[in-house]
Protein backbone atom coordinates (compact mmCIF):
# COMPACT_ATOMS: atom_id res chain seq x y z
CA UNK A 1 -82.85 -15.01 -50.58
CA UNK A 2 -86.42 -14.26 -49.97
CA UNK A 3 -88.22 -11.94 -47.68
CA UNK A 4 -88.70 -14.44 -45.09
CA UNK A 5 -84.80 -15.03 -45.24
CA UNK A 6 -84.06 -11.51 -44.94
CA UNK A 7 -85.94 -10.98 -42.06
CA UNK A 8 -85.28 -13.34 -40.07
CA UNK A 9 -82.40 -13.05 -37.95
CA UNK A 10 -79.77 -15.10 -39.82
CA UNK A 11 -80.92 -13.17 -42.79
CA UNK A 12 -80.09 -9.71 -40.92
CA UNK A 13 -76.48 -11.20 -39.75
CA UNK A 14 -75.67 -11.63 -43.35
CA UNK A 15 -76.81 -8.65 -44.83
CA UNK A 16 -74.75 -6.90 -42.30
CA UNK A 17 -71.76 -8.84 -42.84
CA UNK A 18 -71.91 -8.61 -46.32
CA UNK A 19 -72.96 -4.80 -46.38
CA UNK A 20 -73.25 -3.03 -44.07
CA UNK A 21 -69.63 -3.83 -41.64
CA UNK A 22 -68.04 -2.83 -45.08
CA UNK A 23 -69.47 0.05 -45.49
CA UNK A 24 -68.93 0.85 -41.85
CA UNK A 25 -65.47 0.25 -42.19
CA UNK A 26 -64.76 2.61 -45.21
CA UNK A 27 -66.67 5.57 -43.80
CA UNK A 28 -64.50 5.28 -40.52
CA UNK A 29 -61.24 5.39 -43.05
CA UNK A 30 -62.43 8.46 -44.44
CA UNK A 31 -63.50 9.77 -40.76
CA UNK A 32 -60.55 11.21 -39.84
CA UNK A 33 -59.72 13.40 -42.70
CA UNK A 34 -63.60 14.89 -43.37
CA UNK A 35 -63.72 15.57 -39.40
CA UNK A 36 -60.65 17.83 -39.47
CA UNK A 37 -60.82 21.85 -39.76
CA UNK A 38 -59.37 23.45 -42.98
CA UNK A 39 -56.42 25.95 -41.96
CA UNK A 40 -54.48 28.51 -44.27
CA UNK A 41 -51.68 29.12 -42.48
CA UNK A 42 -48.76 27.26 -42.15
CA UNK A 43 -47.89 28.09 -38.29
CA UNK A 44 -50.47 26.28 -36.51
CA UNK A 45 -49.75 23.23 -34.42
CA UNK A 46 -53.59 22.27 -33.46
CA UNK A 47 -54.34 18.89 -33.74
CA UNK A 48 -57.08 17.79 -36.51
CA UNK A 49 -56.38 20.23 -38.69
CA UNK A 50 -55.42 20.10 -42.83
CA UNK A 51 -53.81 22.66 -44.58
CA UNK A 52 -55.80 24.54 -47.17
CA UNK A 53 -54.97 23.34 -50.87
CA UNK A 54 -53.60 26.96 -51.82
CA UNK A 55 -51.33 26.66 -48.82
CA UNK A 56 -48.82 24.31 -51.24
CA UNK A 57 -48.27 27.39 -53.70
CA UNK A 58 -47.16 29.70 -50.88
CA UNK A 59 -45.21 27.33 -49.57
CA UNK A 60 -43.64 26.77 -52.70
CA UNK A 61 -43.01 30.18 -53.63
CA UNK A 62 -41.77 30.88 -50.01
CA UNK A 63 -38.74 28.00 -50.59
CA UNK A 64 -38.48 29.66 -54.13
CA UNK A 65 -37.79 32.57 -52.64
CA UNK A 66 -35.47 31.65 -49.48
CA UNK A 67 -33.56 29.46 -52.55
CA UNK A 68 -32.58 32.55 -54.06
CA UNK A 69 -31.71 34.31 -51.28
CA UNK A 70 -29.35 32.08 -49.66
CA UNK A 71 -27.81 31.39 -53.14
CA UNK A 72 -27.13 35.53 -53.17
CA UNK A 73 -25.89 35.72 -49.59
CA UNK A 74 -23.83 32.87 -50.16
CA UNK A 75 -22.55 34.11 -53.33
CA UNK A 76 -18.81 35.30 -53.40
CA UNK A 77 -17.97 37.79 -56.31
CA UNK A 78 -15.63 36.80 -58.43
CA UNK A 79 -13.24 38.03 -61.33
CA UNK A 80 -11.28 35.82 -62.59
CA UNK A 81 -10.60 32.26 -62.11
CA UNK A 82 -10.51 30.65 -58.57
CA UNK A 83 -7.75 29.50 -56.85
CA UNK A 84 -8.83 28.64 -53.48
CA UNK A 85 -8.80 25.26 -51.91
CA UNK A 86 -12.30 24.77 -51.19
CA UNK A 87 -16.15 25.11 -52.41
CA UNK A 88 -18.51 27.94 -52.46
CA UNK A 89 -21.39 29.39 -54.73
CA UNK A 90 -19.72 32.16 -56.96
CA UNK A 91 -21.42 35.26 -59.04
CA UNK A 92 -19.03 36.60 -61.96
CA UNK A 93 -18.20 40.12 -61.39
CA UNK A 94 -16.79 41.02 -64.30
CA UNK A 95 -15.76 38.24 -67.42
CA UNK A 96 -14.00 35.41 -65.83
CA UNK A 97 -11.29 33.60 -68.40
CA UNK A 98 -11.49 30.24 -67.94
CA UNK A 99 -8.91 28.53 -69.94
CA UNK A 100 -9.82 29.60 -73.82
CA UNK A 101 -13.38 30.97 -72.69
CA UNK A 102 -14.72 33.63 -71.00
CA UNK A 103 -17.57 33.31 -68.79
CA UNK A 104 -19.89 36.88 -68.54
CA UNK A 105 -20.52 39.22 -66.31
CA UNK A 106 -23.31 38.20 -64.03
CA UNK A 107 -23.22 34.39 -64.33
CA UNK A 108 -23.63 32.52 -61.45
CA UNK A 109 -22.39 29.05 -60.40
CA UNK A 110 -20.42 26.68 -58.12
CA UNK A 111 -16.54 26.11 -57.49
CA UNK A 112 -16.12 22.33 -56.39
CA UNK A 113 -13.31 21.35 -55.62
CA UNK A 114 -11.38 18.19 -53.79
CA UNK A 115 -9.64 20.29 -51.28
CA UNK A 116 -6.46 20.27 -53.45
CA UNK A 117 -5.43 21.64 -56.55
CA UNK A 118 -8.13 20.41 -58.65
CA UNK A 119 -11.25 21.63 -59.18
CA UNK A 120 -14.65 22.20 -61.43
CA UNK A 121 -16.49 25.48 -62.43
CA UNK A 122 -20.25 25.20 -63.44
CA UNK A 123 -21.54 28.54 -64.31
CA UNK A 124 -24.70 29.74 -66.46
CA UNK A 125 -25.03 32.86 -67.81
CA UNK A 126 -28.27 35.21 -67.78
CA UNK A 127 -28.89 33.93 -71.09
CA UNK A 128 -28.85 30.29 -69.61
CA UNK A 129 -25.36 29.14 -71.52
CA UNK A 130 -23.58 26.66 -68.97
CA UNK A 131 -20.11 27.12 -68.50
CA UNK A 132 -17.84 24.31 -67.48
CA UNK A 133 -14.56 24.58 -66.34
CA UNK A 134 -11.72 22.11 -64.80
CA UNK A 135 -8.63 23.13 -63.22
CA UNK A 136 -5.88 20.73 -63.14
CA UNK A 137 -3.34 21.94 -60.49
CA UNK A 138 -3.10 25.78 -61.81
CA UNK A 139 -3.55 25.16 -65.34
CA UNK A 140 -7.59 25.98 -66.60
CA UNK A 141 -9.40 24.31 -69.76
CA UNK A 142 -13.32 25.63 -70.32
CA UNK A 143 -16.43 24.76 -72.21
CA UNK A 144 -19.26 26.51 -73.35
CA UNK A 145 -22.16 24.26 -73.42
């Protein structure tokens, strides 16, 4: 295409069909996100707004952190084997035998169990041993993994 071409107004239609209607249509993609205002908290309900990049860490340590806490309230002390019907989070108490093993002090874990008789025990210890247990109507077996 020569100069002539371009100029003329066939020339121009083409140049901004080829070019320029792209272009348009990528920079109203992005329009959107650039136009919003950067936030750092995690409470505000304002429309056009993004939340600040360091917000994911606090938000992430703030799960973290509720994690734990439920996992403590919801805890229930144990010492020695269960033999309740149904399933809970459980912190050893003292050393729990569980079948030929004994699980330590301060392990924490989860009872699951059918409802019945049966059940599982998955425990690790503080120095991250994992503990699993099976309990067959009353009668325990254990591993330490």
């Amino acid at each position: 295409m020569d100069i002539k071409e371009a100029l003329n107004f066939s020339g121009l239609q083409r140049f901004y069909t080829t070019h320029i209607k792209p272009l348009r249509t990528r920079i109203n993609q992005l329009g959107t996100a650039s136009n919003c205002t950067v936030v750092n908290n995690s409470t505000t309900t304002s429309s056009n707004t993004v939340l600040d990049g360091r917000m994911g860490k606090t938000l992430k340590d703030e799960i973290t952190n509720i994690d734990a806490k439920t996992m403590n309230k919801y805890a229930v002390g144990i010492g020695n084997a269960p033999t309740i019907k149904y399933s809970y989070f459980i912190e050893a108490t003292s050393v729990v035998p569980i079948g030929n093993i004994s699980v330590p002090n301060y392990s924490k874990g989860v009872f699951i169990t059918n409802g019945g008789s049966d059940g599982c025990l998955l425990m690790v210890d503080p120095q991250c041993n994992l503990y699993v247990g099976f309990r067959n109507g009353s009668t325990w077996t254990g591993r330490k993994i």
